[in-house]
Structure formats: structure tokens, C-alpha cells
C-alpha atoms as a PDB file:
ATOM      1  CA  UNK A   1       6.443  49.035 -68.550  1.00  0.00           C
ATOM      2  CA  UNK A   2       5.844  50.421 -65.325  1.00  0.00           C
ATOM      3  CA  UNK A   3       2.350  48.531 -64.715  1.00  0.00           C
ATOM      4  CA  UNK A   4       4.486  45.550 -65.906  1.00  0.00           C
ATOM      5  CA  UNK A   5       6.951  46.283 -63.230  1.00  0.00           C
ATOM      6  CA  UNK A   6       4.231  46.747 -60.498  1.00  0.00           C
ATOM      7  CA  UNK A   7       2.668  43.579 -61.657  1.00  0.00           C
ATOM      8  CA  UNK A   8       6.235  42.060 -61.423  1.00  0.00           C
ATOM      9  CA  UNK A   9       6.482  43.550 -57.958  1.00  0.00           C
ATOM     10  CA  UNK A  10       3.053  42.931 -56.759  1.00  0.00           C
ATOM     11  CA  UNK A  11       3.478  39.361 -57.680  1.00  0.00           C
ATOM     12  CA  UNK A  12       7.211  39.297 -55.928  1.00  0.00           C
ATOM     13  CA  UNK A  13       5.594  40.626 -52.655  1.00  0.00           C
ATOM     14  CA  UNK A  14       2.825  38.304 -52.919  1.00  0.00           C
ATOM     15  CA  UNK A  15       5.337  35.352 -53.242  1.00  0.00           C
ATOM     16  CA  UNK A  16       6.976  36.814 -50.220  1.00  0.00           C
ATOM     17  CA  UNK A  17       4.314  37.161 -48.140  1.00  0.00           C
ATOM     18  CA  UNK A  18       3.056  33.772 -48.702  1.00  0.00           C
ATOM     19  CA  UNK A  19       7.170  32.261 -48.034  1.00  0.00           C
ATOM     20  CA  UNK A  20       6.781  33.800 -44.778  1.00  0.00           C
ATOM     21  CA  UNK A  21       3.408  32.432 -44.097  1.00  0.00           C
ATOM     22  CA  UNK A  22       4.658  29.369 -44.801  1.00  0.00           C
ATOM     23  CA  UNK A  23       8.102  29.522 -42.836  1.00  0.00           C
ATOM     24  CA  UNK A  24       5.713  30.736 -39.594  1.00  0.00           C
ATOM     25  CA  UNK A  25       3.341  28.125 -40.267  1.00  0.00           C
ATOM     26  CA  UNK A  26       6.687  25.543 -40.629  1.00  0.00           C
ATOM     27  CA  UNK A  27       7.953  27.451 -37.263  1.00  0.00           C
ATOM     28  CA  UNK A  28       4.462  27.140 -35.198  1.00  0.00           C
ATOM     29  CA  UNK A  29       4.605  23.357 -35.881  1.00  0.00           C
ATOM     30  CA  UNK A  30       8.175  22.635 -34.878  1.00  0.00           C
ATOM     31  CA  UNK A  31       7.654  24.595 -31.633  1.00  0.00           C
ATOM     32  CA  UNK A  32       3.945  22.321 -31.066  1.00  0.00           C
ATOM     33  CA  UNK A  33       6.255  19.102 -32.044  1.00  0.00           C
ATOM     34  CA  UNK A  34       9.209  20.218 -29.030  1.00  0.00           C
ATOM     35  CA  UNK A  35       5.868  21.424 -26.881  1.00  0.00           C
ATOM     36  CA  UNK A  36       4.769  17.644 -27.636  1.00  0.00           C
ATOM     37  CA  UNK A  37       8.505  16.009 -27.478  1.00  0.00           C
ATOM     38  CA  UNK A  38       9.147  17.861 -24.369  1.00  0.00           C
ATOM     39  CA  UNK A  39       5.407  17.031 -22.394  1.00  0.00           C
ATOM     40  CA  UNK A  40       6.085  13.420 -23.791  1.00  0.00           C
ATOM     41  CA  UNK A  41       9.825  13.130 -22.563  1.00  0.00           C
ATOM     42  CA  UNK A  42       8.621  14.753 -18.904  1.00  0.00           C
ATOM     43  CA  UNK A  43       5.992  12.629 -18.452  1.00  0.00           C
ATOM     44  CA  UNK A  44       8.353   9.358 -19.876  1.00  0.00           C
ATOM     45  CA  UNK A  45      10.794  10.796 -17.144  1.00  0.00           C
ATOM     46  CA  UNK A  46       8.107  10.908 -14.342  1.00  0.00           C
ATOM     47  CA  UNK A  47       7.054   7.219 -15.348  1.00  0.00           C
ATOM     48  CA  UNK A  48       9.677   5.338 -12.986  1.00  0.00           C
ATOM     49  CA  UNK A  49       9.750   8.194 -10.540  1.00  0.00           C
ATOM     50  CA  UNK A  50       6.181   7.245 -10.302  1.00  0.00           C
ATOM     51  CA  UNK A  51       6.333   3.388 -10.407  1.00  0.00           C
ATOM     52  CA  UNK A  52       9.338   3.460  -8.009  1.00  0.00           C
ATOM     53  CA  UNK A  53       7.174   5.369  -5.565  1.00  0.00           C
ATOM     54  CA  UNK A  54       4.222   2.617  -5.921  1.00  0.00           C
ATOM     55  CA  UNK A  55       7.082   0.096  -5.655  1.00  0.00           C
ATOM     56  CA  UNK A  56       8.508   1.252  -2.312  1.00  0.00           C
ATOM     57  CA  UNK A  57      11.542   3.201  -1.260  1.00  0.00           C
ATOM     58  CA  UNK A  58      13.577   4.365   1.792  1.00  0.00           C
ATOM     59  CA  UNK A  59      12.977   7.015   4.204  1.00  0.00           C
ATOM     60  CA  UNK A  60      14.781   7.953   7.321  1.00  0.00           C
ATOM     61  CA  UNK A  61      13.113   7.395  10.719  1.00  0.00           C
ATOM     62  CA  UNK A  62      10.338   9.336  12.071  1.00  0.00           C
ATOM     63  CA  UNK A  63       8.909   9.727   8.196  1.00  0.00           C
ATOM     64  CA  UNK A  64       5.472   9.103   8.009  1.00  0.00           C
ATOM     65  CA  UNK A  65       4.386   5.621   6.233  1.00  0.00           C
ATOM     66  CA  UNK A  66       2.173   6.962   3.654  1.00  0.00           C
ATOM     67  CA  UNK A  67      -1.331   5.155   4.296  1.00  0.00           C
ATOM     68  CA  UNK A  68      -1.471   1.392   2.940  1.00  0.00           C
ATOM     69  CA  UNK A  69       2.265   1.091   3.171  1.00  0.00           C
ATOM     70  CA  UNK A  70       3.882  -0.919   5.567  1.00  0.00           C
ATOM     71  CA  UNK A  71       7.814  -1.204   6.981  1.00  0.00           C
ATOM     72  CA  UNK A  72       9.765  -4.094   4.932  1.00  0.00           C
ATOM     73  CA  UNK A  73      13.281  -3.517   6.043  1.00  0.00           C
ATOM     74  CA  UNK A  74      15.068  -1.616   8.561  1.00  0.00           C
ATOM     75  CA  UNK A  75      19.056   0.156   7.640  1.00  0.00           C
ATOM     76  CA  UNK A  76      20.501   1.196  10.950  1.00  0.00           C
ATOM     77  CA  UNK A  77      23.337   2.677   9.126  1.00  0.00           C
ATOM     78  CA  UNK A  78      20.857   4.304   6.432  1.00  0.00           C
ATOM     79  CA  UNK A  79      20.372   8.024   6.886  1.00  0.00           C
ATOM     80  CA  UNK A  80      23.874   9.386   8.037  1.00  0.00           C
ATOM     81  CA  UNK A  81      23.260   6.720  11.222  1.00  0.00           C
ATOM     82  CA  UNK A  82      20.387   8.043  12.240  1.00  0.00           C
ATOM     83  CA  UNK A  83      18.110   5.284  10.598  1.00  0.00           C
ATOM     84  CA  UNK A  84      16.237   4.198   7.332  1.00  0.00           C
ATOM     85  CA  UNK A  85      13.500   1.881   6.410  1.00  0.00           C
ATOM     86  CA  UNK A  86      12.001   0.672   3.439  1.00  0.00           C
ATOM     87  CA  UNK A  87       8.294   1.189   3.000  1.00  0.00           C
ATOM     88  CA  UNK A  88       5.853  -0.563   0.545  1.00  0.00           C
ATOM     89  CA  UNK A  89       2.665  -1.225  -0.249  1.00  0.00           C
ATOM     90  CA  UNK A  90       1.191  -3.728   1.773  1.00  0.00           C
ATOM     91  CA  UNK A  91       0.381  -7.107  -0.021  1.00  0.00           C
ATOM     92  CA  UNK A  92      -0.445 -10.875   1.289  1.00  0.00           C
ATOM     93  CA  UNK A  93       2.058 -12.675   2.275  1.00  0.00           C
ATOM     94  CA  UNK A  94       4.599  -9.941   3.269  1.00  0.00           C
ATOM     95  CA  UNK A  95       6.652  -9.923   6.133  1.00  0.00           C
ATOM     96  CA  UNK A  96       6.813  -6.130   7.986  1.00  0.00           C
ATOM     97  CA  UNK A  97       9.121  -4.572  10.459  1.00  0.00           C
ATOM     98  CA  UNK A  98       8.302  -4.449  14.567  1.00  0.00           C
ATOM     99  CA  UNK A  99       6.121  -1.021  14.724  1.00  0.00           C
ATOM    100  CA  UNK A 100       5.166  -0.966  11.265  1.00  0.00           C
ATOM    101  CA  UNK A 101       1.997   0.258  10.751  1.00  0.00           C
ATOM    102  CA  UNK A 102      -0.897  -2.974   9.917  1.00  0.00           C
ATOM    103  CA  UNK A 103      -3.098  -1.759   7.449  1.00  0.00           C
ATOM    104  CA  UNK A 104      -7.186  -2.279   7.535  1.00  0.00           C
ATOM    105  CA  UNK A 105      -8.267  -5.775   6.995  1.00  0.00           C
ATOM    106  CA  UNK A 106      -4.901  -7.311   7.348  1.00  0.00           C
ATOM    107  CA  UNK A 107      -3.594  -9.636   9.963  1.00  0.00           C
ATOM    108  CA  UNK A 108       0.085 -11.070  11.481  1.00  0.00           C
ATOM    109  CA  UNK A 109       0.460 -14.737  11.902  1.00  0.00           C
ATOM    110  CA  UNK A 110       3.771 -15.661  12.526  1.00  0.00           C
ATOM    111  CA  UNK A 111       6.804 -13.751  14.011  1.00  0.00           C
ATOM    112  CA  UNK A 112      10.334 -14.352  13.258  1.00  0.00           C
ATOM    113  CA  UNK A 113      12.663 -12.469  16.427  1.00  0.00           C
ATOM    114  CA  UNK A 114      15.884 -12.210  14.056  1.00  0.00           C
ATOM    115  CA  UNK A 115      14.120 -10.414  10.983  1.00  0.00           C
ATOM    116  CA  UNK A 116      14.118  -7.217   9.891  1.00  0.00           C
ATOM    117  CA  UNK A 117      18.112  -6.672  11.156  1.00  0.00           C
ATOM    118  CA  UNK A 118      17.591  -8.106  14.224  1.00  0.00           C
ATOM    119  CA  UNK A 119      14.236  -6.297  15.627  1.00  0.00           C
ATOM    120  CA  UNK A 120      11.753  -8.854  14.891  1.00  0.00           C
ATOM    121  CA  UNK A 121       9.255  -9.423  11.879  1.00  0.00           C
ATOM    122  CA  UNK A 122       5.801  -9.964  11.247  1.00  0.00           C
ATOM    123  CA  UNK A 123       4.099 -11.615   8.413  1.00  0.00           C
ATOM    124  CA  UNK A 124       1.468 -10.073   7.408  1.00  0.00           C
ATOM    125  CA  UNK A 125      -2.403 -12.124   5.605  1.00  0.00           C
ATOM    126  CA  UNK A 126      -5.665 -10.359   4.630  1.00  0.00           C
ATOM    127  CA  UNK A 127      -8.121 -11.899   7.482  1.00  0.00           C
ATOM    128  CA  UNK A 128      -9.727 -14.865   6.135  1.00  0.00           C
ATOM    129  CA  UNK A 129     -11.877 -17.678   7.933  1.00  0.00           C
ATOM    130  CA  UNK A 130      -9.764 -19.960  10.081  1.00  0.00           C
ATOM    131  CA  UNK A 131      -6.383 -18.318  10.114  1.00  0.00           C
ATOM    132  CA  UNK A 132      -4.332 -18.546  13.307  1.00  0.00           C
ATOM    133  CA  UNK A 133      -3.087 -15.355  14.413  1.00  0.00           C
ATOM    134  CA  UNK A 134      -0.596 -14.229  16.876  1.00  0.00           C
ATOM    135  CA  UNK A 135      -1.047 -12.169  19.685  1.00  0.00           C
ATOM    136  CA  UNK A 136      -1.376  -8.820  19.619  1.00  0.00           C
ATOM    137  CA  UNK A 137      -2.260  -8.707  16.033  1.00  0.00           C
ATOM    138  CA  UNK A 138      -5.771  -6.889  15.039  1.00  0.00           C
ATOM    139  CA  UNK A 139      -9.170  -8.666  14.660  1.00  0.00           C
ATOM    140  CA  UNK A 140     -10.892  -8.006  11.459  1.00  0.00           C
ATOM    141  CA  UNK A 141     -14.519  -6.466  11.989  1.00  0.00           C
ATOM    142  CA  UNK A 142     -16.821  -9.542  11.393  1.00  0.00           C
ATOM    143  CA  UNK A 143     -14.167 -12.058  13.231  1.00  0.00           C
ATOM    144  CA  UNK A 144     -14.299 -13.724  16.483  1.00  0.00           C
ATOM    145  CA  UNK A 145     -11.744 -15.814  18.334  1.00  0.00           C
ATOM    146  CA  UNK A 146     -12.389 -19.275  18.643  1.00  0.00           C
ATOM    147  CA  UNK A 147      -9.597 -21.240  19.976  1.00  0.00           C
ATOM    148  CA  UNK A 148      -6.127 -20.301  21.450  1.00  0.00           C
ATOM    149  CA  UNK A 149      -2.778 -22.401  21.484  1.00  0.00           C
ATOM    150  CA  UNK A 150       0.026 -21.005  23.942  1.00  0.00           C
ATOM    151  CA  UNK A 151       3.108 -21.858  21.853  1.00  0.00           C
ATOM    152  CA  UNK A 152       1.774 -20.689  17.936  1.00  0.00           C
ATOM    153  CA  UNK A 153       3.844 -17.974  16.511  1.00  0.00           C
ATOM    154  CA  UNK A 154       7.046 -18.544  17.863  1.00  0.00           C
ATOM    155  CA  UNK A 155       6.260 -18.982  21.300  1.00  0.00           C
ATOM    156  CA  UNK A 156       3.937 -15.727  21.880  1.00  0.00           C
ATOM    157  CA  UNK A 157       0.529 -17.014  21.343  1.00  0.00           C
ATOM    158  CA  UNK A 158      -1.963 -17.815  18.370  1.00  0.00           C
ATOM    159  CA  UNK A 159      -5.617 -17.212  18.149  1.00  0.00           C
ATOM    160  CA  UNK A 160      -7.831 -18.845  15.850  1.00  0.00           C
ATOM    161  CA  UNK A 161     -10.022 -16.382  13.703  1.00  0.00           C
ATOM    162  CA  UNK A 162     -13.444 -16.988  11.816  1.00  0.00           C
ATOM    163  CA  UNK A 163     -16.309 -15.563  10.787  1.00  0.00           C
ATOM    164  CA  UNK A 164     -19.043 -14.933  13.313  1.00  0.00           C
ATOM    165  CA  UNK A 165     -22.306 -17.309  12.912  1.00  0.00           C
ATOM    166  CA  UNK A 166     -24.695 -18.271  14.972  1.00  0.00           C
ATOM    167  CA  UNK A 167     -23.991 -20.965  17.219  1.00  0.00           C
ATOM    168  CA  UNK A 168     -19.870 -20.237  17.985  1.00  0.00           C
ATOM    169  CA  UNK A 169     -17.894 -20.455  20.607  1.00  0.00           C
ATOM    170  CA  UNK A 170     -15.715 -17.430  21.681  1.00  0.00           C
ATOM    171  CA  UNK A 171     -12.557 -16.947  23.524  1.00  0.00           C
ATOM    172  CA  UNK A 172     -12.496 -14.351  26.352  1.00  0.00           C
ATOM    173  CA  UNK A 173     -11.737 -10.864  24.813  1.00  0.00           C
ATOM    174  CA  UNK A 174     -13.415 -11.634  21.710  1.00  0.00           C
ATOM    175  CA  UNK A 175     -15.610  -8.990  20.163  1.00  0.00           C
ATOM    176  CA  UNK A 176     -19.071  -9.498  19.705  1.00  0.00           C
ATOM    177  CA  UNK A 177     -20.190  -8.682  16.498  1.00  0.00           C
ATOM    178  CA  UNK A 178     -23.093  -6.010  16.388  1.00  0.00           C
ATOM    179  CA  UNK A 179     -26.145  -8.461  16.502  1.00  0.00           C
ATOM    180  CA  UNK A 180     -25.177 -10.885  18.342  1.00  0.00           C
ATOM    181  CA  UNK A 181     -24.863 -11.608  22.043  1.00  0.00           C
ATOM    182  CA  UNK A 182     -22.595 -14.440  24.262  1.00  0.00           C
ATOM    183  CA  UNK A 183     -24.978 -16.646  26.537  1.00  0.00           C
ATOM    184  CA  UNK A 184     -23.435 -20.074  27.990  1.00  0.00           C
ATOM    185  CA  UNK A 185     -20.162 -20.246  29.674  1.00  0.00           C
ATOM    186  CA  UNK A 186     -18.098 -23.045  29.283  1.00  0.00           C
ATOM    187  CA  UNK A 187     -14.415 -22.712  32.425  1.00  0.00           C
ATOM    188  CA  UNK A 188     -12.889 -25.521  29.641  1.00  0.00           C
ATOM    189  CA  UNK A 189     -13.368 -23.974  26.682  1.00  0.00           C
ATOM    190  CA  UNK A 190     -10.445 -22.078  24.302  1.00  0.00           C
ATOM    191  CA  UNK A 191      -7.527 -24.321  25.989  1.00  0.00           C
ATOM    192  CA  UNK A 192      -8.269 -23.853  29.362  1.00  0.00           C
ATOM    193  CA  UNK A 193      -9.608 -19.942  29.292  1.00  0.00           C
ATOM    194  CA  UNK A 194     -13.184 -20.261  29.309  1.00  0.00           C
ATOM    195  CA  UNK A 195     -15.541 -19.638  26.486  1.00  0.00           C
ATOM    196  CA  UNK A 196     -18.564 -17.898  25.213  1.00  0.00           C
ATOM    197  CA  UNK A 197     -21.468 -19.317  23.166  1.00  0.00           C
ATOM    198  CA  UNK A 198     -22.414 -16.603  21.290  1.00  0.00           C
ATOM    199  CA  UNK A 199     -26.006 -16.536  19.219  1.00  0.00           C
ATOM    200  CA  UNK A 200     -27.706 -14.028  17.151  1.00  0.00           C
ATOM    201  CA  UNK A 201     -29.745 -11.609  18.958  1.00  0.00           C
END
């Protein structure tokens, strides 16, 4: 009877034992799954955060324009009066704020005075071969100017851009590419402001 009873109890314990093996085992793997529900909800929550930032956004004036962003639109009422503008990443064919930053390898070729709330807007191309830019904007490395026209972009000035060859005419304050060198002068040349024929070296 008694071995019967320690079998009986023995066997009870051993049932038991394994019930609460199983009820941690049934624990461990809801707390992985809330572990896994919880990374999988935080990182679905920091998904639009995330695309919003790559999208653009607002920040008051004075913030730094995070590198390859450039100024889209300007709130004068935005940050308690003090000033917001609307950054994004810079793209071709976008038009960007007066004083907003022009990021490598892009250039401005037109100008509208009215946009941007009234301060004046650029529009803003990645440099290609013979594109007219306006004054003022950057020259791609590899790019000369070729030809000028007083009244292009709104009345400031337009410069045409191209690749450097052998053989081209330049307009005063052109660069000079790295192996090549101006030679003949022509008073006529680039409407009227003289011009360089520039050769390899």
C-alpha cells in the first residue's frame, strides 16, 4: 500500500513537474511573441517617422539644412513668428528658397522674384550639357561657359554651360578645366564680353 501510494505520489509530482515545465515553456513564448509584437510595432511606428524625415519637414530659422536638402518653402508666421521653412531632399526640377543651400552637381536656371512667400525662388537642374544658367548659380566641375544673354532668367543674366572639349570658346570668368589652357582672344565673342579659345594642353 504504501509503495503504491509513493508510486501514486511519485507519479503525481512527476505530472506536476512536467505541468509547470510546460506552463514556463507556454510563458517564455508569450513573453518572445510581445518581445517580437512589441520590436515589430516600434519599428512599424518608426516607419513614417522615418519616411516623413526623407520626405521633408519644417524647421524654424537658423536650423541647419541637413546635407543634400534644400529650402522649398518659407512660413514667416511658422515658429511662434520667428520663422519656418520646409526642407527636402533635393531633386531635378525643384524650385528652392533665396539662401537655400545648392547641393553638389546641381544648378539654378530660372528665378521667379514672387516665390517662396515673396523672397524669390530658384529652380534648381543637375548640370547637364547646354543648359542656360542664371547668374550667380555654381558651375559644375567639368563645365565651361560658352555664351551669355543679358535678359535670361528673369532679367538677371543666363550663361550657357557645356562640357569642356577641345576646341571651345569660353566666356570671361570661366574655369579652365585641369588640362586645358585658353589661347586666342576674340573682344566679340560671348555677346559682346570677349572670349577664350580654350585647347587641351
Amino acid at each position: 500500500m504504501n509503495s503504491q501510494l509513493r508510486q501514486l505520489w511519485g507519479t503525481r509530482t512527476a505530472i506536476a513537474a512536467v505541468r509547470r515545465r510546460i506552463s514556463a515553456m507556454v510563458g517564455a513564448v508569450a513573453l518572445i511573441a510581445a518581445v517580437l509584437t512589441g520590436a515589430a510595432t516600434g519599428t512599424a511606428a518608426a516607419a513614417p517617422a522615418e519616411s516623413k524625415a526623407a520626405a521633408g519637414g519644417w524647421s524654424c530659422s537658423g536650423a541647419p539644412v541637413p546635407a543634400g536638402y534644400v529650402i522649398t518653402m518659407y512660413d514667416r508666421n511658422g515658429c511662434n513668428g520667428a520663422g519656418a521653412w520646409f526642407q527636402q531632399p533635393a531633386r531635378d526640377g525643384i524650385w528652392t528658397c533665396a539662401g537655400s543651400p545648392i547641393v553638389s552637381g546641381y544648378v539654378s536656371t530660372m528665378y521667379d522674384r514672387t516665390g517662396c512667400s515673396g523672397i524669390g525662388a530658384w529652380y534648381h537642374q543637375l548640370a547637364r550639357d547646354g543648359i542656360w544658367t542664371c547668374s550667380g548659380s555654381p558651375i559644375v566641375s567639368g563645365y565651361v561657359t560658352t555664351m551669355y544673354n543679358r535678359t535670361g532668367c528673369s532679367g538677371i543674366g543666363a550663361w550657357y554651360h557645356q562640357l569642356v572639349r577641345n576646341g571651345i570658346w569660353t566666356c570671361p570668368g570661366s574655369p579652365i578645366p585641369a588640362g586645358y589652357r585658353s589661347t586666342t582672344y576674340n573682344a566679340t565673342g560671348c555677346s559682346g564680353l570677349g572670349a577664350w579659345y580654350t585647347v587641351r594642353a
